[in-house]
Protein backbone atom coordinates (compact mmCIF):
# COMPACT_ATOMS: atom_id res chain seq x y z
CA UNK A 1 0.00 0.00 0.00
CA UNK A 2 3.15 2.54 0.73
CA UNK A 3 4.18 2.45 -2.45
CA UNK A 4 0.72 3.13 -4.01
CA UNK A 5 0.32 5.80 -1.71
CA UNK A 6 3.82 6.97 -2.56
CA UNK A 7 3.24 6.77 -6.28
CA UNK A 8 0.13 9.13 -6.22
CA UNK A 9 1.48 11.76 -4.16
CA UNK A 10 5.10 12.05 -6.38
CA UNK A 11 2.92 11.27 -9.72
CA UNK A 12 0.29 14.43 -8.63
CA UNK A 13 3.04 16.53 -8.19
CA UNK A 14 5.40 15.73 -10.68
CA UNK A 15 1.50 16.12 -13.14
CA UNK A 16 1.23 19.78 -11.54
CA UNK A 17 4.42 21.01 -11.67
CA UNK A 18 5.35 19.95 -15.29
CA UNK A 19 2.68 21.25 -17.72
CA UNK A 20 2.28 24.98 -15.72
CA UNK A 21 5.63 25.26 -15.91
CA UNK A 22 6.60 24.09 -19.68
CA UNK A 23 3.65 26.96 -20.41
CA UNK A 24 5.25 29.75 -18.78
CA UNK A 25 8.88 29.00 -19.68
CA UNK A 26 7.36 28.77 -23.29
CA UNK A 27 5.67 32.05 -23.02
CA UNK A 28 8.63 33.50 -22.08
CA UNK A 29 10.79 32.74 -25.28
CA UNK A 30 7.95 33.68 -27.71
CA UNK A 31 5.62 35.88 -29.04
CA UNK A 32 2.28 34.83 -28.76
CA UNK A 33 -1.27 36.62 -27.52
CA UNK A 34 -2.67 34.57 -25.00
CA UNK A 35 -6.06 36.13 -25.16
CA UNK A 36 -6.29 36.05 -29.01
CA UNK A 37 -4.67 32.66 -29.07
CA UNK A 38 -4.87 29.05 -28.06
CA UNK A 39 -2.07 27.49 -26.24
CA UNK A 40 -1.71 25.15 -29.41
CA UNK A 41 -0.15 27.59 -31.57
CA UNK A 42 3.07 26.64 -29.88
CA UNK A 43 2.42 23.15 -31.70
CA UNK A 44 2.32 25.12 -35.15
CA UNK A 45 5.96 24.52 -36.73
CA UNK A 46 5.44 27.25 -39.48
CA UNK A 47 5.28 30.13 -36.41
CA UNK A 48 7.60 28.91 -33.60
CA UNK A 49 9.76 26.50 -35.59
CA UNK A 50 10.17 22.34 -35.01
CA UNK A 51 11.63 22.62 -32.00
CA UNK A 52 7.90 23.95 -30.49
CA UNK A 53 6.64 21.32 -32.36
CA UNK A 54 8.53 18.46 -31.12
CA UNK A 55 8.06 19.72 -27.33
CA UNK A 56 4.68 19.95 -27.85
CA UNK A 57 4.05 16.34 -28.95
CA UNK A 58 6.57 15.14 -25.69
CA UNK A 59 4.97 17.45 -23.27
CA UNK A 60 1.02 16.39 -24.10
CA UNK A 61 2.19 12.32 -24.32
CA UNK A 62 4.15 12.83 -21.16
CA UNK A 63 1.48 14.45 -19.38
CA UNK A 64 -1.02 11.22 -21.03
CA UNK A 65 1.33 8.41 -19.48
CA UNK A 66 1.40 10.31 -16.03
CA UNK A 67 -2.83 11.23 -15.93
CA UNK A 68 -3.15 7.34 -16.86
CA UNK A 69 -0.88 6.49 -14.24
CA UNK A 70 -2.10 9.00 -11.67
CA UNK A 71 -6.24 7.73 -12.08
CA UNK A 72 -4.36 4.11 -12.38
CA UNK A 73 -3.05 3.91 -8.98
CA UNK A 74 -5.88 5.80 -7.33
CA UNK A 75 -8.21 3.04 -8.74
CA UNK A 76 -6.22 0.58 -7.05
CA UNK A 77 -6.26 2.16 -4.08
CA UNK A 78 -9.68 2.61 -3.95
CA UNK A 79 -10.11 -1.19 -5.03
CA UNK A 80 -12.14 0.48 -7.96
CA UNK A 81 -10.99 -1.54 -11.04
CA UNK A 82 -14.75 -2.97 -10.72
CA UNK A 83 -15.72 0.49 -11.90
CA UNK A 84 -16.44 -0.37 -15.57
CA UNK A 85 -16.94 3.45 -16.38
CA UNK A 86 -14.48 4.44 -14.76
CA UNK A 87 -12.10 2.38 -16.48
CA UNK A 88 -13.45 3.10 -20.03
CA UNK A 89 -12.88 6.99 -19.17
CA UNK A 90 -9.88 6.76 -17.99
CA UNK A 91 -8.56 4.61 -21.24
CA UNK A 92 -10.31 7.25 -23.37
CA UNK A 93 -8.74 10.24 -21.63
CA UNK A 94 -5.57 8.94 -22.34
CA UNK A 95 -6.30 8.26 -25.76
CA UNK A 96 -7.65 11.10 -26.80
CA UNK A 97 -4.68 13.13 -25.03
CA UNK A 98 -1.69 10.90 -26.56
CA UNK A 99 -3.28 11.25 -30.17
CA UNK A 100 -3.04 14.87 -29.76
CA UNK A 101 0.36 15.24 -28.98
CA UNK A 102 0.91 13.96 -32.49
CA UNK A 103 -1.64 15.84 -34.51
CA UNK A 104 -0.37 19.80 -33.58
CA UNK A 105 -1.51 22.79 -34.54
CA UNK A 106 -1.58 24.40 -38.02
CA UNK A 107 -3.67 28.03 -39.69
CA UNK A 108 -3.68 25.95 -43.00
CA UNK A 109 -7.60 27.33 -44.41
CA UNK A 110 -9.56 24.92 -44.91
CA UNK A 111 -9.58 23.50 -48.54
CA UNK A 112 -10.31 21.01 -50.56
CA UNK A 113 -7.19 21.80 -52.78
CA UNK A 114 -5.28 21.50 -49.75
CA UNK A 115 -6.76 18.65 -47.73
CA UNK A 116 -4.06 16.99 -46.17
CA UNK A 117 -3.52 20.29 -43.66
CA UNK A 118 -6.85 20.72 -43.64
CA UNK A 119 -7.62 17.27 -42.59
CA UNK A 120 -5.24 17.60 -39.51
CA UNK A 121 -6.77 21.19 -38.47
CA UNK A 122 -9.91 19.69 -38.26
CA UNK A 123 -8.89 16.52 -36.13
CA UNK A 124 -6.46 18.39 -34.34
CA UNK A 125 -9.83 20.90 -32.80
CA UNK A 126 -11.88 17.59 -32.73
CA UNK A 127 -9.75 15.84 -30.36
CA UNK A 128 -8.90 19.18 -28.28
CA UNK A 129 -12.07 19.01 -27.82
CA UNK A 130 -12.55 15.60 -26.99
CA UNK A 131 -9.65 16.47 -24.42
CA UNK A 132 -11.36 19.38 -23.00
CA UNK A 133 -14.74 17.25 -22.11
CA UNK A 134 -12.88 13.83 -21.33
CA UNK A 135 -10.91 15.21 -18.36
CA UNK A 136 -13.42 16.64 -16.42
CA UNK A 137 -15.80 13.84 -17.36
CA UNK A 138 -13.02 11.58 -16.18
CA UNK A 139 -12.67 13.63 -12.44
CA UNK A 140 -16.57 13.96 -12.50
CA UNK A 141 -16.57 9.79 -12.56
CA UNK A 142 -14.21 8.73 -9.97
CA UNK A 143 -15.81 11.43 -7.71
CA UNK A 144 -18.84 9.89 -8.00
CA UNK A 145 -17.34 6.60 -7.85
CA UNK A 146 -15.77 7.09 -4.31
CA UNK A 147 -18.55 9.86 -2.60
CA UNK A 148 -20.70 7.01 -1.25
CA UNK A 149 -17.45 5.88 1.14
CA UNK A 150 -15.70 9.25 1.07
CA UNK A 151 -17.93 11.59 1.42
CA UNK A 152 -15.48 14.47 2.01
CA UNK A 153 -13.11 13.64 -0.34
CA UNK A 154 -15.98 12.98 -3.06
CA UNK A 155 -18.20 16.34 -2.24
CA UNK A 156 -14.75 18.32 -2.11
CA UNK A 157 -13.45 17.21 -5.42
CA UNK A 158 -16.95 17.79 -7.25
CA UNK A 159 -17.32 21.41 -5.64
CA UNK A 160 -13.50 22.01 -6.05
CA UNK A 161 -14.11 21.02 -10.52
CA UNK A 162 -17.97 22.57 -10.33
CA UNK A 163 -16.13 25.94 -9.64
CA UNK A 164 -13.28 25.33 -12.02
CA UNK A 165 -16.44 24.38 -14.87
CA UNK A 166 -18.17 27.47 -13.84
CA UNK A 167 -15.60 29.53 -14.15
CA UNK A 168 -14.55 28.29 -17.35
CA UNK A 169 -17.99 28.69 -18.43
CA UNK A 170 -17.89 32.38 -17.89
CA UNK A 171 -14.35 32.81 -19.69
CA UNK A 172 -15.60 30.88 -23.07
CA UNK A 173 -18.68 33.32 -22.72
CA UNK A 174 -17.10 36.45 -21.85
CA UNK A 175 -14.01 35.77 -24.22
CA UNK A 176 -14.03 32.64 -26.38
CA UNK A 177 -11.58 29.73 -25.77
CA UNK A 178 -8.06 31.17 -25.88
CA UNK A 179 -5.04 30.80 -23.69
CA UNK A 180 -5.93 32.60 -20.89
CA UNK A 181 -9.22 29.70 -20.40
CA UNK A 182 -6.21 27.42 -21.25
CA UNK A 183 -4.36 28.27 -18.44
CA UNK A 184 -7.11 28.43 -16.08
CA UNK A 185 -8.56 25.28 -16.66
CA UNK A 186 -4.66 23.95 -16.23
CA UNK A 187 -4.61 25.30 -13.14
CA UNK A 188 -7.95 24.74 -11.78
CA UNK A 189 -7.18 20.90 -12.69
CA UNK A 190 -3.71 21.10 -10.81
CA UNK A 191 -5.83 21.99 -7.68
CA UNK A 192 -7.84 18.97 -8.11
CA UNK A 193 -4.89 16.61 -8.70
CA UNK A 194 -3.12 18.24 -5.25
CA UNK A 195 -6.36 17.96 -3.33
CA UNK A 196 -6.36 14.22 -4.16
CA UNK A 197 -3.37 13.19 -3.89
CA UNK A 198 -3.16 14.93 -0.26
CA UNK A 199 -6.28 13.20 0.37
CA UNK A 200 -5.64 9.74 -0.67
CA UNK A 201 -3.00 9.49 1.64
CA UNK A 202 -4.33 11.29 4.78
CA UNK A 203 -7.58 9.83 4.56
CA UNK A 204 -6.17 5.99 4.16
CA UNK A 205 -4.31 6.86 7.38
CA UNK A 206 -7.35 8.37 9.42
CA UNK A 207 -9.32 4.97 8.39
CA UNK A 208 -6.80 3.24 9.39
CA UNK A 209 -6.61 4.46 12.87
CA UNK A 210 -9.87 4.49 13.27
């Protein structure tokens, strides 16, 4: 059980430290308007080069293999590999994320003279997408999944994403989806992933001295 325990707390941390961080060191070397833009531009070789390219494709599958990981080991630590849903989400989260680490970003118009570009504009917003809805789907299941034995931990996770998801919801109003919603949402979800991880291994040990 320690090294469960000790695998989502490093995992969590090592999940919210590396994507907030690649962001801001990247905004730092570039030019780009966060609150005209998406945070996918970086992905688009013909503004910011192939090096932003190729670090876009290792950051989004690294960050895939660690949210697997991360929802991995809390299922087994909350014996909920019985969770069929669950399961399914969490296979389809990381999916959708480790596809789009290999389809980045282009401004190609769409055409059907040019359709190859097109083609990977379209499924590169299609599976952002997918990404967008799959992750908090993905939370939104495992909280519900656990809330019936955890009540705290389950009613504290949904309030702590029902804020991020309102919040959100007033930025894509207000604004549209650009960076700035980008790097909200990234944050909002670091809070989550820190909140559980904290939890998982406090609230084993308060069980188990109960």
């Amino acid at each position: 059980m320690n090294w469960i325990k000790f695998g989502i707390l490093s995992i969590g941390y090592i999940t919210v430290g590396l994507l907030p961080n690649a962001v801001e060191k990247s905004l730092q070397h570039v030019t780009i308007d966060i609150k005209e833009q998406t945070l996918s531009f970086l992905s688009n070789e013909s503004l910011y080069g192939k090096a932003f390219e190729r670090g876009y494709t290792v950051l989004l599958f690294t960050m895939a293999i660690l949210l697997y990981t991360f929802f991995w080991l809390l299922t087994k630590y909350y014996n909920l590999g019985k969770h069929d849903r669950l399961m399914r989400t969490i296979t389809y989260t990381f999916v959708s994320l480790a596809l789009l680490a290999f389809v980045p970003h282009n401004i190609e118009p769409y055409s059907w003279y040019n359709l190859a570009p097109s083609l990977q504009r379209m499924l590169h917003n299609l599976l952002a997408v997918v990404v967008f809805l799959s992750v908090p789907a993905l939370i939104i299941t495992f909280q519900v999944s656990i809330v019936k034995k955890l009540p705290f931990i389950g009613i504290t996770g949904l309030c702590i994403l029902g804020l991020v998801i309102l919040i959100m919801a007033y930025l894509l109003i207000t604004n549209g989806l650009n960076g700035v919603a980008e790097i909200f949402f990234i944050d909002g979800i670091s809070v989550w992933i820190i909140f559980v991880s904290v939890m998982a291994v406090l609230g084993r040990q308060r069980l188990q001295h109960q």
